[in-house]
C-alpha atoms as a PDB file:
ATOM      1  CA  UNK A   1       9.552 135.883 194.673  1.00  0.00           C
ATOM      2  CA  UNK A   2      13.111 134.805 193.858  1.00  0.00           C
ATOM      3  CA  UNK A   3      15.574 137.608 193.019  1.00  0.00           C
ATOM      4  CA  UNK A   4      19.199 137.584 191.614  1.00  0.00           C
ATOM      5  CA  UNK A   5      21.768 139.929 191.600  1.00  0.00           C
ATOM      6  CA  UNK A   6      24.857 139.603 189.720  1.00  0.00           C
ATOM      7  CA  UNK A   7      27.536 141.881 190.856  1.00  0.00           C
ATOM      8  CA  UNK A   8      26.991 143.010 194.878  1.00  0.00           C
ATOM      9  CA  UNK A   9      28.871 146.534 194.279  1.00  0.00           C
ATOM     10  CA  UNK A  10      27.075 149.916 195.059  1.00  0.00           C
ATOM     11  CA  UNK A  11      24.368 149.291 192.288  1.00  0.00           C
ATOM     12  CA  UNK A  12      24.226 145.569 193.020  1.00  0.00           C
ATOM     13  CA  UNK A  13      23.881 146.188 196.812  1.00  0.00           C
ATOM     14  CA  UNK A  14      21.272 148.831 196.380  1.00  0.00           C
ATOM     15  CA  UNK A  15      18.982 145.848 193.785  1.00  0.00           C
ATOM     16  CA  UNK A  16      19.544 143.598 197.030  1.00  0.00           C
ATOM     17  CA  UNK A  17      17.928 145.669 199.380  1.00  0.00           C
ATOM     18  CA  UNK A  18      15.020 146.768 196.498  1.00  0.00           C
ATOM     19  CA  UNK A  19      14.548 142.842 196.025  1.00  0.00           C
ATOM     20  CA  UNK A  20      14.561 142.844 200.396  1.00  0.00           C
ATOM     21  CA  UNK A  21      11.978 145.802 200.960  1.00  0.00           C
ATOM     22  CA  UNK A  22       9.716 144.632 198.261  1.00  0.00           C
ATOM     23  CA  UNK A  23       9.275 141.431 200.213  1.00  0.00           C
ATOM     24  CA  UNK A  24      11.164 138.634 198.219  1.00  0.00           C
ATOM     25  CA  UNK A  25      11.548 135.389 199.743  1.00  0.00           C
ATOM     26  CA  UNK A  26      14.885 134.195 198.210  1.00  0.00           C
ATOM     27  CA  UNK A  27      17.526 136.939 197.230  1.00  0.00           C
ATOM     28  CA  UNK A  28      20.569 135.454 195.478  1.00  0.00           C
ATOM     29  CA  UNK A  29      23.854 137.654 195.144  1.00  0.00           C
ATOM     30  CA  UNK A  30      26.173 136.783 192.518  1.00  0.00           C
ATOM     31  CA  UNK A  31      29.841 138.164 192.658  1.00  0.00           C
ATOM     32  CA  UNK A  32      33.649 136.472 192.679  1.00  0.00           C
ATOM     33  CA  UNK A  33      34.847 138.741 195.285  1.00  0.00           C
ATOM     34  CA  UNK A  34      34.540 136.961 199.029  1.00  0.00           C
ATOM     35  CA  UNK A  35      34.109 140.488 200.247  1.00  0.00           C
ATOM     36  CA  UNK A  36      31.289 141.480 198.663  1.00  0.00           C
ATOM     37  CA  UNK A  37      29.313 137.705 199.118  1.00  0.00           C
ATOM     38  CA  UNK A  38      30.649 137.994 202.494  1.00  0.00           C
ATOM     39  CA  UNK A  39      28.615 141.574 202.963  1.00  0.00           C
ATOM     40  CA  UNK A  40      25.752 141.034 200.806  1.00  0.00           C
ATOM     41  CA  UNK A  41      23.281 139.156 203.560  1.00  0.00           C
ATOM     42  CA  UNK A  42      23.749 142.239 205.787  1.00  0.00           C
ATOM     43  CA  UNK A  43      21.449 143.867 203.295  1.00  0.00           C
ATOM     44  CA  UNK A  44      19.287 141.098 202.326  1.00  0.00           C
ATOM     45  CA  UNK A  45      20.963 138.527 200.762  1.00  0.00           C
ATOM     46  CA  UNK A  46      19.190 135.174 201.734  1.00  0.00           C
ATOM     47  CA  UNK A  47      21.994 133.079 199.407  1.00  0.00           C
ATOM     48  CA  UNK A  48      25.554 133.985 197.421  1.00  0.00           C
ATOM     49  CA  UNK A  49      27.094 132.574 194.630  1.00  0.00           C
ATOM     50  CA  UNK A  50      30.345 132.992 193.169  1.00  0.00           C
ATOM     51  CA  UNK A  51      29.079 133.139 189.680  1.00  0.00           C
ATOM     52  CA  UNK A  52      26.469 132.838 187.637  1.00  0.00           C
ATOM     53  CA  UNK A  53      27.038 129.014 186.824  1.00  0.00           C
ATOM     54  CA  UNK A  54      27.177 128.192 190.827  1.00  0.00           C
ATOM     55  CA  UNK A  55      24.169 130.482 191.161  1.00  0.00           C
ATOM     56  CA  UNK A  56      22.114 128.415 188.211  1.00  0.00           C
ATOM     57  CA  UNK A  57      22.402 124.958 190.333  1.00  0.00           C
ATOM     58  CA  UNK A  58      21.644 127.722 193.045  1.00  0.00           C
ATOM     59  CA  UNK A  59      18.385 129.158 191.529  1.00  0.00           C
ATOM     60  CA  UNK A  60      17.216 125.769 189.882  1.00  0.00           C
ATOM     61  CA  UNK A  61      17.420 123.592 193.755  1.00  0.00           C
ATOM     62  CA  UNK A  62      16.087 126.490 195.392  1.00  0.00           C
ATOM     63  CA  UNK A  63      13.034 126.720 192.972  1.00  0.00           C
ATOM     64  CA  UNK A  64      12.488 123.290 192.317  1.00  0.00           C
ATOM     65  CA  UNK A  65      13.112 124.265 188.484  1.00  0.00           C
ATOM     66  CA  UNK A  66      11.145 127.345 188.101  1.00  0.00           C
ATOM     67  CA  UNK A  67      13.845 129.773 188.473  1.00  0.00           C
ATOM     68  CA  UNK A  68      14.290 133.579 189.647  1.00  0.00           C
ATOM     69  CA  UNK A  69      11.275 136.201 188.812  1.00  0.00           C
ATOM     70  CA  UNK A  70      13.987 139.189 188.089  1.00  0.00           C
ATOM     71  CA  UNK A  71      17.199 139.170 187.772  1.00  0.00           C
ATOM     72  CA  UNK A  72      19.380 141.986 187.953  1.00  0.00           C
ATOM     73  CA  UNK A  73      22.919 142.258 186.393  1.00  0.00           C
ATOM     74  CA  UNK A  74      25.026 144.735 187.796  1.00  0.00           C
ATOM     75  CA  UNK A  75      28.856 144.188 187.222  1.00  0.00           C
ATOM     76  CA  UNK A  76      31.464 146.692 186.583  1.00  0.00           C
ATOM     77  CA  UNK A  77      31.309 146.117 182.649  1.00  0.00           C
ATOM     78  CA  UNK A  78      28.559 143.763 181.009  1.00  0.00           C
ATOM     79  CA  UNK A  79      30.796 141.258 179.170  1.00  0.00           C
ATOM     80  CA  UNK A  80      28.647 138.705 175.908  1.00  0.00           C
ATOM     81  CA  UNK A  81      28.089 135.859 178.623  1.00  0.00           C
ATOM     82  CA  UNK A  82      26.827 137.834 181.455  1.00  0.00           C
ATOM     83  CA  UNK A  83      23.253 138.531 179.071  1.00  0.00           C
ATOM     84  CA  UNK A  84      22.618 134.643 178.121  1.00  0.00           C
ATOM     85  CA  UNK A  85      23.696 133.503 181.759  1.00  0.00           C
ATOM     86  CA  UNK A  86      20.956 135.754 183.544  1.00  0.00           C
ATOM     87  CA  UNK A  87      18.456 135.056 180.958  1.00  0.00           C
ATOM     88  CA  UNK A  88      19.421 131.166 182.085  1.00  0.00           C
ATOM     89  CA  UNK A  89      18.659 132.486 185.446  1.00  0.00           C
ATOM     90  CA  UNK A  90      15.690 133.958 184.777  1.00  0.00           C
ATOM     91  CA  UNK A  91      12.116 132.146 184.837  1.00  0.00           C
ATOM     92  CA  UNK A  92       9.096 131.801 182.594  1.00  0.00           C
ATOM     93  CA  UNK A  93       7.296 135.606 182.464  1.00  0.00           C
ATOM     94  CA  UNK A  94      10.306 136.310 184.203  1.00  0.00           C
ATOM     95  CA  UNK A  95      12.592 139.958 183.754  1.00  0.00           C
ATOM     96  CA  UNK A  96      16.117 140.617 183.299  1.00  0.00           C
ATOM     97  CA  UNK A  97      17.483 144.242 184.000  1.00  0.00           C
ATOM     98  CA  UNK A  98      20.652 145.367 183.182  1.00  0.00           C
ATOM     99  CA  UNK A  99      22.060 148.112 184.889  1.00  0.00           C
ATOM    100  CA  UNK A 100      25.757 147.871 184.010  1.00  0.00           C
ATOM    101  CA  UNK A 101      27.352 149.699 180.741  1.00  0.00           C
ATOM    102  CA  UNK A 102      28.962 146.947 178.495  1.00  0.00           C
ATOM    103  CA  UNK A 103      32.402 146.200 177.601  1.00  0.00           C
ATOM    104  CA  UNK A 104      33.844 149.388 175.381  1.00  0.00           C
ATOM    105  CA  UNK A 105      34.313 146.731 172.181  1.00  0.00           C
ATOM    106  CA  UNK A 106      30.597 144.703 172.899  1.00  0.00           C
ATOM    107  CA  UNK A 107      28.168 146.117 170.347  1.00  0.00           C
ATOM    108  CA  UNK A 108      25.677 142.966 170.685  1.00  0.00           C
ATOM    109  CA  UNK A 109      25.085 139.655 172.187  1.00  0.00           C
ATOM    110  CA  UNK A 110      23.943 136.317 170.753  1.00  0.00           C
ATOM    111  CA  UNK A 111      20.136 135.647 172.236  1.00  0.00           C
ATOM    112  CA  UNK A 112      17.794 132.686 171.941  1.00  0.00           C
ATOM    113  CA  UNK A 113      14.620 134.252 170.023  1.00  0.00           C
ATOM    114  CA  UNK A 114      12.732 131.571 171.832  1.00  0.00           C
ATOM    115  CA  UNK A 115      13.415 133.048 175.913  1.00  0.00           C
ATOM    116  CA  UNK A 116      11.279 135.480 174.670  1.00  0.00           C
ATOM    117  CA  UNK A 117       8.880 134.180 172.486  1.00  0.00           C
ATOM    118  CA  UNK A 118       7.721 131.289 174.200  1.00  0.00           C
ATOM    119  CA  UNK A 119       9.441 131.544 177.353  1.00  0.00           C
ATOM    120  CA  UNK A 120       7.300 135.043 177.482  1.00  0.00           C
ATOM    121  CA  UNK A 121      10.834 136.707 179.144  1.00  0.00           C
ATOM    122  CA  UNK A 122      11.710 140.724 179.583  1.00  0.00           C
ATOM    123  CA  UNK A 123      14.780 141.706 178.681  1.00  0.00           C
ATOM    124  CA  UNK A 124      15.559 145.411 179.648  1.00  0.00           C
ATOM    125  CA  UNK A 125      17.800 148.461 180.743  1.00  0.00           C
ATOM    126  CA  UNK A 126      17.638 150.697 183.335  1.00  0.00           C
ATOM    127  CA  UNK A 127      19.347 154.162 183.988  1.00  0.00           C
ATOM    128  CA  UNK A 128      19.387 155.093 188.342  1.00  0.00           C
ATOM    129  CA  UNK A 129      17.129 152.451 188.543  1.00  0.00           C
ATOM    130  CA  UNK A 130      13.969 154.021 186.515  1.00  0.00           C
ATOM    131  CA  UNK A 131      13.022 156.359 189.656  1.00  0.00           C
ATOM    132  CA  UNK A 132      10.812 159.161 189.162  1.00  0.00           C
ATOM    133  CA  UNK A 133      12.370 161.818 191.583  1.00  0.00           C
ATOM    134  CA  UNK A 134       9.089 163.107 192.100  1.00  0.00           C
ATOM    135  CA  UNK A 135       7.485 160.633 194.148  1.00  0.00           C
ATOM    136  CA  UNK A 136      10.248 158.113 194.525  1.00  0.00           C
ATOM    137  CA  UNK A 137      13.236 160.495 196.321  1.00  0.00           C
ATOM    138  CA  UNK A 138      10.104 160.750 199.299  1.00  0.00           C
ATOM    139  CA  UNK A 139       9.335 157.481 199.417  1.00  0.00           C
ATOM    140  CA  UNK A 140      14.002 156.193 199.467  1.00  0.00           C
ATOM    141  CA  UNK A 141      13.896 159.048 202.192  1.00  0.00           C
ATOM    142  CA  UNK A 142      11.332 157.478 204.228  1.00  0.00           C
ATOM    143  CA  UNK A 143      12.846 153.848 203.936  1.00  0.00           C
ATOM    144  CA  UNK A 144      16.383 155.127 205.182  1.00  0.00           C
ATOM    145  CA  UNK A 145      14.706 157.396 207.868  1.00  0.00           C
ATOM    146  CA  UNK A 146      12.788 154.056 209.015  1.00  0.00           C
ATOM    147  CA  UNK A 147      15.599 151.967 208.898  1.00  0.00           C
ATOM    148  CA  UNK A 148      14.825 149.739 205.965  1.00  0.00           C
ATOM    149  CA  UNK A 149      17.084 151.234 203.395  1.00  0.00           C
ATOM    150  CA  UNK A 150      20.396 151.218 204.594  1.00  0.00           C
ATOM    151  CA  UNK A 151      22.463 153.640 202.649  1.00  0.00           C
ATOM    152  CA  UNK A 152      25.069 154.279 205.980  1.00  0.00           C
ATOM    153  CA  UNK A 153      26.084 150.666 206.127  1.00  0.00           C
ATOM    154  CA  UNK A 154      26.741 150.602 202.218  1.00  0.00           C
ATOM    155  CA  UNK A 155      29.702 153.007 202.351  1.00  0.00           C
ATOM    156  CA  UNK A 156      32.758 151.043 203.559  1.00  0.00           C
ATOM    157  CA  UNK A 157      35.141 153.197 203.926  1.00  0.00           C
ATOM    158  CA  UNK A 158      35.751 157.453 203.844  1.00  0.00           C
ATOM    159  CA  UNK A 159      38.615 158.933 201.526  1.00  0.00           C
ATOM    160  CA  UNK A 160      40.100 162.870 202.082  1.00  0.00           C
ATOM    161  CA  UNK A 161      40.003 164.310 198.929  1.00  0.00           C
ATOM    162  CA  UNK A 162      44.207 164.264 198.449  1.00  0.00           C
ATOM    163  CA  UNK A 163      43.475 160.296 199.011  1.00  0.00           C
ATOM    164  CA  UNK A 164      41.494 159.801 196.047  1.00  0.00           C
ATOM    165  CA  UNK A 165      44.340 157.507 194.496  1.00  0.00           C
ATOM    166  CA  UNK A 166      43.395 155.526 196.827  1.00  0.00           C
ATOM    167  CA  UNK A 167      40.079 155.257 197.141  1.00  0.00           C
ATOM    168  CA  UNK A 168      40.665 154.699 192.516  1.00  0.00           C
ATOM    169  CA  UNK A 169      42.691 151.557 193.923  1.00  0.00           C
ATOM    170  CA  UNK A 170      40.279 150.359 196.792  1.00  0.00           C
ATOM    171  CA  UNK A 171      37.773 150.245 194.209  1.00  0.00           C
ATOM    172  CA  UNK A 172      39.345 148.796 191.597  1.00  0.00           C
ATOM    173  CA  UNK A 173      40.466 145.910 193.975  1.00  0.00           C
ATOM    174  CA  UNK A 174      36.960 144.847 195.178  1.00  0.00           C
ATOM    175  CA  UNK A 175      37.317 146.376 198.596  1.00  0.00           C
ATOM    176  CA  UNK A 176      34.346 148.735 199.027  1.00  0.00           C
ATOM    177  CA  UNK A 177      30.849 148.786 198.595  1.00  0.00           C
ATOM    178  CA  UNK A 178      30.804 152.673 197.797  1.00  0.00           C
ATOM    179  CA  UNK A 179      33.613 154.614 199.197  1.00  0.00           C
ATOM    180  CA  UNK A 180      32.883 158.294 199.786  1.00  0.00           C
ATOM    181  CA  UNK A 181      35.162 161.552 199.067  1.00  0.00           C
ATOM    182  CA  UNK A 182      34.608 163.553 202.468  1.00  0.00           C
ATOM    183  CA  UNK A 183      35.610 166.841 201.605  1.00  0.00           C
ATOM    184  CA  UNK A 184      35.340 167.882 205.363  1.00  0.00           C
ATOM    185  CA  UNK A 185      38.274 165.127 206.528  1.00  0.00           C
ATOM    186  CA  UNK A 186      41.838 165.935 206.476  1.00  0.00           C
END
């Protein structure tokens, strides 16, 4: 399978390595910060784009045309062209998850009735990744204790709580993965 993830934060980073342990062959990530292209093959990243339109020429050479099973968007704030360009992305029978909360003022998007109706698409949402703690917290605990799911290696860097300005601005900047508020560090 082809995967593509647009926006390699926490959430993005975590679809990467879903897409990796579930055995796809080609795993695009999508994102305009260099730092978070730049860390996404550590977790399974086969390719990176720096957006969506790069990742379309991307998708369509790497494919010969057929384009990406799923495609995942995962950006700090869904924005109107962020839903047409991953349905662009997104093949025949293909789905299209979005896990990101959209822009405060977007209350819908413009769609091609036709991506769905003859393109046979899926277009839908997702809240902590549709896990069923019951038998899914197990099976994430056995993946990190194996080695497979690397949760460790996602946080990039640890924050005392009285530097949690900080940690606000790190974030905001594009320089972390996850950061983490130790409560135990001084």
């Amino acid at each position: 399978d082809t995967a593509v993830v647009i926006g390699a934060g926490g959430i993005g980073t975590a679809a990467i390595q879903g897409a990796r342990i579930n055995g796809a062959a080609r795993i695009v990530a999508v994102d305009v910060n260099e730092f978070k292209r730049a860390s996404a093959p550590r977790f399974g990243a086969t390719h990176t784009a720096a957006t969506a339109a790069e990742a379309l020429e991307l998708v369509r050479d790497l494919t010969r045309g057929v384009m990406a099973d799923a495609v995942v968007v995962s950006p700090a704030m869904i924005g109107e062209a962020d839903v047409s360009a991953a349905l662009a992305l997104t093949r025949k029978g293909g789905t299209c998850v979005l896990t990101g909360l959209p822009a405060p003022a977007l209350r819908s998007v413009p769609m091609a009735l036709q991506d769905f109706i003859l393109m046979n698409k899926t277009l839908c949402g997702t809240v902590f990744g549709s896990c069923n703690p019951k038998s899914d917290i197990g099976l994430l605990a056995t993946l990190y204790e194996s080695g497979r799911l690397l949760l460790d290696e996602m946080i990039t860097r640890r924050y005392a709580l009285d530097d949690i300005n900080d940690a606000y601005a790190d974030l905001t900047s594009g320089q972390l993965i996850r950061g983490v508020i130790d409560f135990g560090a001084d």
